[in-house]
PDB file of N, CA and C in Angstrom:
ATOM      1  N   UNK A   1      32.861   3.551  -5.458  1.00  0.00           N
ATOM      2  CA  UNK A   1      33.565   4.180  -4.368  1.00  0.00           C
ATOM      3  C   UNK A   1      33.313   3.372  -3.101  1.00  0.00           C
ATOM      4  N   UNK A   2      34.503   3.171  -2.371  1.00  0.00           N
ATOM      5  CA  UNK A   2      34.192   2.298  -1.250  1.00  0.00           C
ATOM      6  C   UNK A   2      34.120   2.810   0.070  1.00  0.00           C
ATOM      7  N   UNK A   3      33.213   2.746   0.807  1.00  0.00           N
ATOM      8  CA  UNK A   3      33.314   3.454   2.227  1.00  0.00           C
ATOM      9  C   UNK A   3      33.856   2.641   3.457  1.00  0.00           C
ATOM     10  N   UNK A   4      34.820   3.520   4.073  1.00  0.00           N
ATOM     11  CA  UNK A   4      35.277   2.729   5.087  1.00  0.00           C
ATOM     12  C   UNK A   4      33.941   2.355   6.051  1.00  0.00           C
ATOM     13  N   UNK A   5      34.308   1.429   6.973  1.00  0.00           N
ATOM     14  CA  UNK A   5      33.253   1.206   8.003  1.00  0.00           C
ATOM     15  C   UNK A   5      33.447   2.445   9.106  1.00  0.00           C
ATOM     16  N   UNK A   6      32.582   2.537  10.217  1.00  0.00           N
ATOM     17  CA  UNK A   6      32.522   3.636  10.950  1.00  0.00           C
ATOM     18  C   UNK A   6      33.248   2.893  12.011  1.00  0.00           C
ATOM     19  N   UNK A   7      33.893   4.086  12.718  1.00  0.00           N
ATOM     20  CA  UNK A   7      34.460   3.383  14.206  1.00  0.00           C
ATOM     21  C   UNK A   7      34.103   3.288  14.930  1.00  0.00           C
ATOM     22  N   UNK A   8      34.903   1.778  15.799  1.00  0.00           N
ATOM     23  CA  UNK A   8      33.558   1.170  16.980  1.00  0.00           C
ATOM     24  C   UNK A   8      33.027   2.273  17.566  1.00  0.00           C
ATOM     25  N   UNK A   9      31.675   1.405  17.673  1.00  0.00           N
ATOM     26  CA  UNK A   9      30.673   2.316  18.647  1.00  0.00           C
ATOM     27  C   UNK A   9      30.112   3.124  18.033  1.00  0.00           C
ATOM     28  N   UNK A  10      30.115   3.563  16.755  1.00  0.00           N
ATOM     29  CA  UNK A  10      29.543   4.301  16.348  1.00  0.00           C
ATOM     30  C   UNK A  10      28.423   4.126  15.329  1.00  0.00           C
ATOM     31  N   UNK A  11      27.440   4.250  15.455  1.00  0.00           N
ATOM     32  CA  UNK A  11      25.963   3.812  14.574  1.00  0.00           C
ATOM     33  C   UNK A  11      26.502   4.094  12.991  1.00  0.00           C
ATOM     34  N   UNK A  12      26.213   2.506  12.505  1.00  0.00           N
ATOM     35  CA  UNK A  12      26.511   2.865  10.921  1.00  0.00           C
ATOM     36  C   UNK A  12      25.546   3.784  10.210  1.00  0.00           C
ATOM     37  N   UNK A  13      25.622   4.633   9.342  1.00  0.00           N
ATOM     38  CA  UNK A  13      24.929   5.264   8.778  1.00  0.00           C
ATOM     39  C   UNK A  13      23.729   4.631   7.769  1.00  0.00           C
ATOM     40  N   UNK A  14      22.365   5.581   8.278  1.00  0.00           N
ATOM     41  CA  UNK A  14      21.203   4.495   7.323  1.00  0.00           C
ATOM     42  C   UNK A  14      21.376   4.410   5.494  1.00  0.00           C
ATOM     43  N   UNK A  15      21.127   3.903   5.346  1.00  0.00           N
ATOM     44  CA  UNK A  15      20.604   3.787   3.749  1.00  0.00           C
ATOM     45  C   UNK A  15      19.519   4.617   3.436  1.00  0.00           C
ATOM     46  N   UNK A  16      19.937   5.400   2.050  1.00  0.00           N
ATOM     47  CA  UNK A  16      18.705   6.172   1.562  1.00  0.00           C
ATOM     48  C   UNK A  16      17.633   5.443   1.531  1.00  0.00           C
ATOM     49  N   UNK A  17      16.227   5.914   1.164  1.00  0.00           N
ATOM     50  CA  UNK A  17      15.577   5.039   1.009  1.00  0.00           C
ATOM     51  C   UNK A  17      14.900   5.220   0.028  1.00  0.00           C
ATOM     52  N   UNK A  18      15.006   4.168  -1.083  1.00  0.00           N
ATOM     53  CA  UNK A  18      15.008   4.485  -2.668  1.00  0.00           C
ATOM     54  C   UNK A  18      13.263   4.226  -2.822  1.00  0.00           C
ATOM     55  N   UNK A  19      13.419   5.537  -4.117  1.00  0.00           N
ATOM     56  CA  UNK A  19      12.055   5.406  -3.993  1.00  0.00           C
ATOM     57  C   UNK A  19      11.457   6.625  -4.175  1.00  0.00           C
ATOM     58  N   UNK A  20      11.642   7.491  -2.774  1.00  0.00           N
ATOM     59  CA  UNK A  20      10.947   8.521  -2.318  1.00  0.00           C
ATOM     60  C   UNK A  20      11.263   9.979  -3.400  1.00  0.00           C
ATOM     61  N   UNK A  21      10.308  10.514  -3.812  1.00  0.00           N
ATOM     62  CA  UNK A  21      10.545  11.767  -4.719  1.00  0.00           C
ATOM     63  C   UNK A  21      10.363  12.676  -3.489  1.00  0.00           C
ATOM     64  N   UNK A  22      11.311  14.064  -3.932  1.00  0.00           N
ATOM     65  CA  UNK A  22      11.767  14.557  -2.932  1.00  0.00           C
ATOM     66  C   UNK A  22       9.619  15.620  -3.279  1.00  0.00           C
ATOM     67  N   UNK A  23       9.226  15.140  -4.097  1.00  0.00           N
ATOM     68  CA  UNK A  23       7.991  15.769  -4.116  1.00  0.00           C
ATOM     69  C   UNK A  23       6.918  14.947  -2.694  1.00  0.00           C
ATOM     70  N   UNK A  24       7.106  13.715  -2.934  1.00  0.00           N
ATOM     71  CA  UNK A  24       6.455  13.156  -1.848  1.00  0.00           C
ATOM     72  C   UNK A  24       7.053  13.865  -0.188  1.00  0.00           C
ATOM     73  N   UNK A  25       8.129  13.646  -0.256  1.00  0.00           N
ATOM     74  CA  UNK A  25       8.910  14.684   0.840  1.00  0.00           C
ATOM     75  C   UNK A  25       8.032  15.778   1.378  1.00  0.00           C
ATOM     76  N   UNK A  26       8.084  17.064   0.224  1.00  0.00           N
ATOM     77  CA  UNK A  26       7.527  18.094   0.259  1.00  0.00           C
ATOM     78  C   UNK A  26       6.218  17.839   0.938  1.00  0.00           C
ATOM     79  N   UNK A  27       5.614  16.728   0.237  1.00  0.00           N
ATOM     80  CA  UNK A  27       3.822  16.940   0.416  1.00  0.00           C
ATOM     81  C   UNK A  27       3.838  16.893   2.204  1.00  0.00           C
ATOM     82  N   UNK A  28       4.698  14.957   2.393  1.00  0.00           N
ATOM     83  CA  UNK A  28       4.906  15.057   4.082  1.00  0.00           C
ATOM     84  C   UNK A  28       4.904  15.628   4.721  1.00  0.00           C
ATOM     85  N   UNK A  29       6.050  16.840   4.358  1.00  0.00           N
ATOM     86  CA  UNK A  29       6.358  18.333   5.420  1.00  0.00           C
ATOM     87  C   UNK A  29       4.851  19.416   5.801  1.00  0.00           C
ATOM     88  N   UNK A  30       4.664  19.161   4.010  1.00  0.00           N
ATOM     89  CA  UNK A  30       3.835  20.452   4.616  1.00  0.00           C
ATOM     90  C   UNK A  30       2.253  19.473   5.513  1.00  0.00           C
ATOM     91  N   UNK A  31       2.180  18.466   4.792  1.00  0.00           N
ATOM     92  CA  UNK A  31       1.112  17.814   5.869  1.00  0.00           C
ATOM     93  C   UNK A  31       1.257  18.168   7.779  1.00  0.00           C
ATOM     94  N   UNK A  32       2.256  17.626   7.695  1.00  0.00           N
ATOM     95  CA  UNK A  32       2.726  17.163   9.115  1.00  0.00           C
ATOM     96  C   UNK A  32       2.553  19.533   9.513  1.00  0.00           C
ATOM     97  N   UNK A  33       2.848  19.678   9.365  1.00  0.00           N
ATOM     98  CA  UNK A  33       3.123  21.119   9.154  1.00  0.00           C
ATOM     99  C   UNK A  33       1.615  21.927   9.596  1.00  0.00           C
ATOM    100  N   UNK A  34       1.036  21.362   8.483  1.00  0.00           N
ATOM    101  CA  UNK A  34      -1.164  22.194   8.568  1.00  0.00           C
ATOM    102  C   UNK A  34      -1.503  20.984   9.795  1.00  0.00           C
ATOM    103  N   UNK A  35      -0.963  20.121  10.027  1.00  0.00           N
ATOM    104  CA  UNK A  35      -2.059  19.223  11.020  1.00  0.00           C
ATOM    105  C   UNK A  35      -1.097  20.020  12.284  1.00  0.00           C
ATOM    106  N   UNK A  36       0.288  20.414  12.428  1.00  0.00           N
ATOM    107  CA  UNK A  36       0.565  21.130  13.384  1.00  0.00           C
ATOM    108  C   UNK A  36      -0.548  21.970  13.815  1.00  0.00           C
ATOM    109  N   UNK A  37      -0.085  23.434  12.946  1.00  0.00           N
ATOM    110  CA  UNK A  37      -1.628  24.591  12.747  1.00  0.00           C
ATOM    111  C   UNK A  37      -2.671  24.206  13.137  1.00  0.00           C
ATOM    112  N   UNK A  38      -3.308  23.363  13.137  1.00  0.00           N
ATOM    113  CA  UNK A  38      -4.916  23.068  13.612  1.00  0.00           C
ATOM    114  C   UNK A  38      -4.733  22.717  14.915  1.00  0.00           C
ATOM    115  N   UNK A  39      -3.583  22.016  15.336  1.00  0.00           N
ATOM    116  CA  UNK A  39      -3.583  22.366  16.774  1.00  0.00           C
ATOM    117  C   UNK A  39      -3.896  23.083  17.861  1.00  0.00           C
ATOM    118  N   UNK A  40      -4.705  22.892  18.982  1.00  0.00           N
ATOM    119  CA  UNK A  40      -4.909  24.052  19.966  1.00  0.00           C
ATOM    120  C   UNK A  40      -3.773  23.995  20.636  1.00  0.00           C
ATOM    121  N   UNK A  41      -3.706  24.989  21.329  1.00  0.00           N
ATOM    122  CA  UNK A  41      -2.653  25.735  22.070  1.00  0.00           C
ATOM    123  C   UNK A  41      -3.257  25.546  23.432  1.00  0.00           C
ATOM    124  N   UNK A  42      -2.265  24.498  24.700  1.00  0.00           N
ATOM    125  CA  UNK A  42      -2.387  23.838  25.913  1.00  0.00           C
ATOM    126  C   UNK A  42      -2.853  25.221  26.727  1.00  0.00           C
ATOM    127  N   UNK A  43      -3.975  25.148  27.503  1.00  0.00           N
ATOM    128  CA  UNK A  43      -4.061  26.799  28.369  1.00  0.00           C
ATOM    129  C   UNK A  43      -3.190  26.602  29.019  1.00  0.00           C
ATOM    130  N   UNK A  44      -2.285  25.781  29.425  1.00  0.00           N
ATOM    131  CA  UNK A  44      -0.874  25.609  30.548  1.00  0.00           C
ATOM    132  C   UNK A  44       0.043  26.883  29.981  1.00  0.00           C
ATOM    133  N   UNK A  45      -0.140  26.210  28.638  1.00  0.00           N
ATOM    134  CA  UNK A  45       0.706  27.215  27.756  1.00  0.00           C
ATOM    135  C   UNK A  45       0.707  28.341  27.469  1.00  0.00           C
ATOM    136  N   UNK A  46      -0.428  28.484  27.707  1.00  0.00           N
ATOM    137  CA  UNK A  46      -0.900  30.048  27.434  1.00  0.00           C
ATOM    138  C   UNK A  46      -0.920  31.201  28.573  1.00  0.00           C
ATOM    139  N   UNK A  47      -1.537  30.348  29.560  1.00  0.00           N
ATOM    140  CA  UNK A  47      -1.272  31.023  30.729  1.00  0.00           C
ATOM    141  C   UNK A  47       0.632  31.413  30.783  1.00  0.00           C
ATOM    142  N   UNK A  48       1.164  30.953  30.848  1.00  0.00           N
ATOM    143  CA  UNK A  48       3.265  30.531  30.733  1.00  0.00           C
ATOM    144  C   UNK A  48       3.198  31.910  29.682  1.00  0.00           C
ATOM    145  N   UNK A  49       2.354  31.956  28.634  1.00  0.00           N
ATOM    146  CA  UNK A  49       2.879  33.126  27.976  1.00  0.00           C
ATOM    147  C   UNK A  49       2.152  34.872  28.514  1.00  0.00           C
ATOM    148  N   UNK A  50       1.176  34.492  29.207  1.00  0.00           N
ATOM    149  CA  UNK A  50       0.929  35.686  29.641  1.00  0.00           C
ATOM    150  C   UNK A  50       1.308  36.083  31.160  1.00  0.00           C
ATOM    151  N   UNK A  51       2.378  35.524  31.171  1.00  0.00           N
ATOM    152  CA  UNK A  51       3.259  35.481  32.633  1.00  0.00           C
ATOM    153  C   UNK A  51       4.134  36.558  32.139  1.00  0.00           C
ATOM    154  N   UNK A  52       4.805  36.351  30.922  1.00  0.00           N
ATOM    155  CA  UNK A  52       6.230  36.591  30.386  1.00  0.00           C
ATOM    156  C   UNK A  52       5.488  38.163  29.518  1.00  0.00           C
ATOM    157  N   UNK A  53       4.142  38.538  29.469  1.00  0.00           N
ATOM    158  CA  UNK A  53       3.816  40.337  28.910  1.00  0.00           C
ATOM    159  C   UNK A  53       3.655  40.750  30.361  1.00  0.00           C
TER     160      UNK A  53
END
């Protein structure tokens, strides 16, 4: 199947990137995800939320 090219100016679309099991995927997400969670919470931020009770 042949794809037209995109019209000017417009970013060609990336290439999959062969290889990746959508299991490795999964693991990424949820990594990126628990190292979120362990995050502290900015007191800037916190203070901003006890503005708004």
């Amino acid at each position: 199947m042949n794809e037209s090219p995109p019209p000017a100016g417009e970013p060609k679309p990336k290439a999959r990137r062969k290889g990746a099991a959508p299991d490795d995927v999964g693991k990424a997400l949820r990594s990126a995800y628990d190292e979120a969670l362990r995050e502290e919470v900015p007191d800037d931020f916190l203070d901003l939320l006890g503005k708004l009770s």
